[in-house]
C-alpha atoms as a PDB file:
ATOM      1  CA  UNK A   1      15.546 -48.226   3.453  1.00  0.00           C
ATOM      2  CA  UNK A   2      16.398 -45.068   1.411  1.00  0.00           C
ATOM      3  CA  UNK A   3      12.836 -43.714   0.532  1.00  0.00           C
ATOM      4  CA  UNK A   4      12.265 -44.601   4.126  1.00  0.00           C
ATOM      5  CA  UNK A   5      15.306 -42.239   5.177  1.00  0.00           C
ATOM      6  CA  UNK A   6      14.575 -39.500   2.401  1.00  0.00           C
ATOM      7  CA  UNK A   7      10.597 -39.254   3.451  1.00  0.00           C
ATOM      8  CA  UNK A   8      11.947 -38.578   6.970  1.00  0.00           C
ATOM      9  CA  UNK A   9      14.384 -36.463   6.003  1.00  0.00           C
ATOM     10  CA  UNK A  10      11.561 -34.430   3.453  1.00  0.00           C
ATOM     11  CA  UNK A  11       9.362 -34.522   6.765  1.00  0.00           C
ATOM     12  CA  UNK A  12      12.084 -32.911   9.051  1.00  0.00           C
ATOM     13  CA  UNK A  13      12.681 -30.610   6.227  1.00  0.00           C
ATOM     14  CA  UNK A  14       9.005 -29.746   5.576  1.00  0.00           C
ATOM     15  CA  UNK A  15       7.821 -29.161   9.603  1.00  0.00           C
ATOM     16  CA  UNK A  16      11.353 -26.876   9.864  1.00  0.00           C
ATOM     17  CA  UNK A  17       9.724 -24.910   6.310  1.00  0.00           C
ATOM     18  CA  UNK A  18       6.241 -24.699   8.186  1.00  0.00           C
ATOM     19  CA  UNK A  19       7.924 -23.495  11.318  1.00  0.00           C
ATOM     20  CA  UNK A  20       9.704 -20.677   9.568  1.00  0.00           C
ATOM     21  CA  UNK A  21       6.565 -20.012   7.592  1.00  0.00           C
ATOM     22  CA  UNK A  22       4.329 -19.784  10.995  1.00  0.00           C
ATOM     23  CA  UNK A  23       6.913 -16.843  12.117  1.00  0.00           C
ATOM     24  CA  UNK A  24       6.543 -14.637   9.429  1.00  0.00           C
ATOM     25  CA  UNK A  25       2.566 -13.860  10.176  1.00  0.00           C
ATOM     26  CA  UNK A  26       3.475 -12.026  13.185  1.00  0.00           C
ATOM     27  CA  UNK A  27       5.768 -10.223  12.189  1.00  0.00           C
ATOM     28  CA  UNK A  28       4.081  -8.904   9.062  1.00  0.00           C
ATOM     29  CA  UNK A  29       1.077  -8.298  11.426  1.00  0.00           C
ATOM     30  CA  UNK A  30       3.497  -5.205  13.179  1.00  0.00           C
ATOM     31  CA  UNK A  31       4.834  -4.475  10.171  1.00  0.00           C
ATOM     32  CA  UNK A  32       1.686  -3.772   8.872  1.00  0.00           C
ATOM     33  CA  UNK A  33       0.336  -1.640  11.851  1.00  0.00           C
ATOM     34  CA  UNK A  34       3.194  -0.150  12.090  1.00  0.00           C
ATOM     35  CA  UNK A  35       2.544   0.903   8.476  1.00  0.00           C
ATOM     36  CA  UNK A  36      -0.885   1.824   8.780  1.00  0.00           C
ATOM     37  CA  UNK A  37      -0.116   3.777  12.528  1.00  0.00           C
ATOM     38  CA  UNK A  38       2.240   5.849  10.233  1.00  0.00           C
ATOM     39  CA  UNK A  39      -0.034   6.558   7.253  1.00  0.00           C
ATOM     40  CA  UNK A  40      -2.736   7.575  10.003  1.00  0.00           C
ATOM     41  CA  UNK A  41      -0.232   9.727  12.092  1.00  0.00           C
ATOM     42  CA  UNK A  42       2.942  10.779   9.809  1.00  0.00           C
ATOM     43  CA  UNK A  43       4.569  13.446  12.012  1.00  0.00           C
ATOM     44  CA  UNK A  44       7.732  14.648  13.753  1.00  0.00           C
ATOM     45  CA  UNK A  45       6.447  13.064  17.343  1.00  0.00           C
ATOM     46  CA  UNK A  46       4.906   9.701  15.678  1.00  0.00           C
ATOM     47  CA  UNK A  47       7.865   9.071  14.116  1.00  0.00           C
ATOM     48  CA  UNK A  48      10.469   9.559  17.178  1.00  0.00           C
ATOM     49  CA  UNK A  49       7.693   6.858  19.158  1.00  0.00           C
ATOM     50  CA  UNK A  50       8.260   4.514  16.769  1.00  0.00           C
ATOM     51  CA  UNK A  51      12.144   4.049  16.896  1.00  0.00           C
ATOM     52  CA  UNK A  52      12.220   1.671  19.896  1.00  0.00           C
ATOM     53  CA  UNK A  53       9.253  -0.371  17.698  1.00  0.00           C
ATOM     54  CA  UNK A  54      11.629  -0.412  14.580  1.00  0.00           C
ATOM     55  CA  UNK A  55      14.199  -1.746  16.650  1.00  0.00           C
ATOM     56  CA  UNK A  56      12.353  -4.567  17.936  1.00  0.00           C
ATOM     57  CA  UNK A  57      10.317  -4.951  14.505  1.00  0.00           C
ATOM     58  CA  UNK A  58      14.110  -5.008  13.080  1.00  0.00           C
ATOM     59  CA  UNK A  59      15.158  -7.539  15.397  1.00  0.00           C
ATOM     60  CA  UNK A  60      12.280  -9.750  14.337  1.00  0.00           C
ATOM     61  CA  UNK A  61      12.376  -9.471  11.186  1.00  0.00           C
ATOM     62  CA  UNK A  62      16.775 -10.171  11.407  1.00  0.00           C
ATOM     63  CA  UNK A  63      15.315 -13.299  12.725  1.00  0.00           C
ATOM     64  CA  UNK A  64      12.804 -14.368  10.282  1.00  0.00           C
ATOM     65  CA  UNK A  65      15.332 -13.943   7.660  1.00  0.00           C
ATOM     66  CA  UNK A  66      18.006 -15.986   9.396  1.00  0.00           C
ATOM     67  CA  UNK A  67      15.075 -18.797  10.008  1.00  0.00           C
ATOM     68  CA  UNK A  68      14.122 -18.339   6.582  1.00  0.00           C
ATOM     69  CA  UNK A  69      18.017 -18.714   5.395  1.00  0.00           C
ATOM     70  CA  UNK A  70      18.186 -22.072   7.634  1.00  0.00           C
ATOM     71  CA  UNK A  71      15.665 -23.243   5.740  1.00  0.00           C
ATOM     72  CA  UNK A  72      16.546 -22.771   2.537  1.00  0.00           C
ATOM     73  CA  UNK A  73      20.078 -23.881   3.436  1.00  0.00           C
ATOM     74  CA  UNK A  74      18.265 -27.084   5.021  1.00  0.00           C
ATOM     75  CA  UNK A  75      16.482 -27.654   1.499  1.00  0.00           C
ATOM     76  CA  UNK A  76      19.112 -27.065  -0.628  1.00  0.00           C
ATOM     77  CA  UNK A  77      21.537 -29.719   1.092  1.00  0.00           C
ATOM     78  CA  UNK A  78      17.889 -32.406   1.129  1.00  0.00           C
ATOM     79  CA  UNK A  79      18.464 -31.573  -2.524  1.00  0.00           C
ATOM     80  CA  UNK A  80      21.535 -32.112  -3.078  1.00  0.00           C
ATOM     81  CA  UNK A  81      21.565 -34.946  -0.828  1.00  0.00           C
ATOM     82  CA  UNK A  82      18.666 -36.457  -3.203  1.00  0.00           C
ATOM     83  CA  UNK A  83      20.578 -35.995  -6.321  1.00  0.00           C
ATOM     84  CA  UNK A  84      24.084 -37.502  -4.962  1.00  0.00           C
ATOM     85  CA  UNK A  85      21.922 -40.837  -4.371  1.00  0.00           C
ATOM     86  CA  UNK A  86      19.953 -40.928  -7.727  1.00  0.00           C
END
């Protein structure tokens, strides 16, 4: 009954890790144009066009990291969890 709870608890714990993993693609995809948009066209005007995008990109990536933290919070207590029952 407890490998049978801990695999379902490691599969919850896995698909939330995948989840978080599957949002950080996109937003490394704008971070990258946004990059390469700025290597391409580094001036006074470029730069002022891009605020509003860093403040969305920001936003994203506040979010990734706070998915990212969930997760590793979520792992960490699976391990600890896993060493208070061995």
């Amino acid at each position: 009954a407890e490998l049978k709870r801990t695999r379902a608890q490691y599969k919850t714990l896995v698909d939330r890790m995948r989840a978080a993993e599957r949002r950080i693609e996109p937003v490394l995809s704008v971070l990258r144009d946004q990059v390469l948009f700025l290597k391409h066209n580094l001036n006074a005007r470029a730069i002022s066009a891009l605020q509003g995008e860093y403040r969305t990109l920001q936003g994203n990536v506040d979010q990734l990291l706070r998915d990212m933290q969930r997760a590793i919070d979520e792992a960490d207590a699976f391990v600890r969890n896993l060493q208070q029952n061995s």
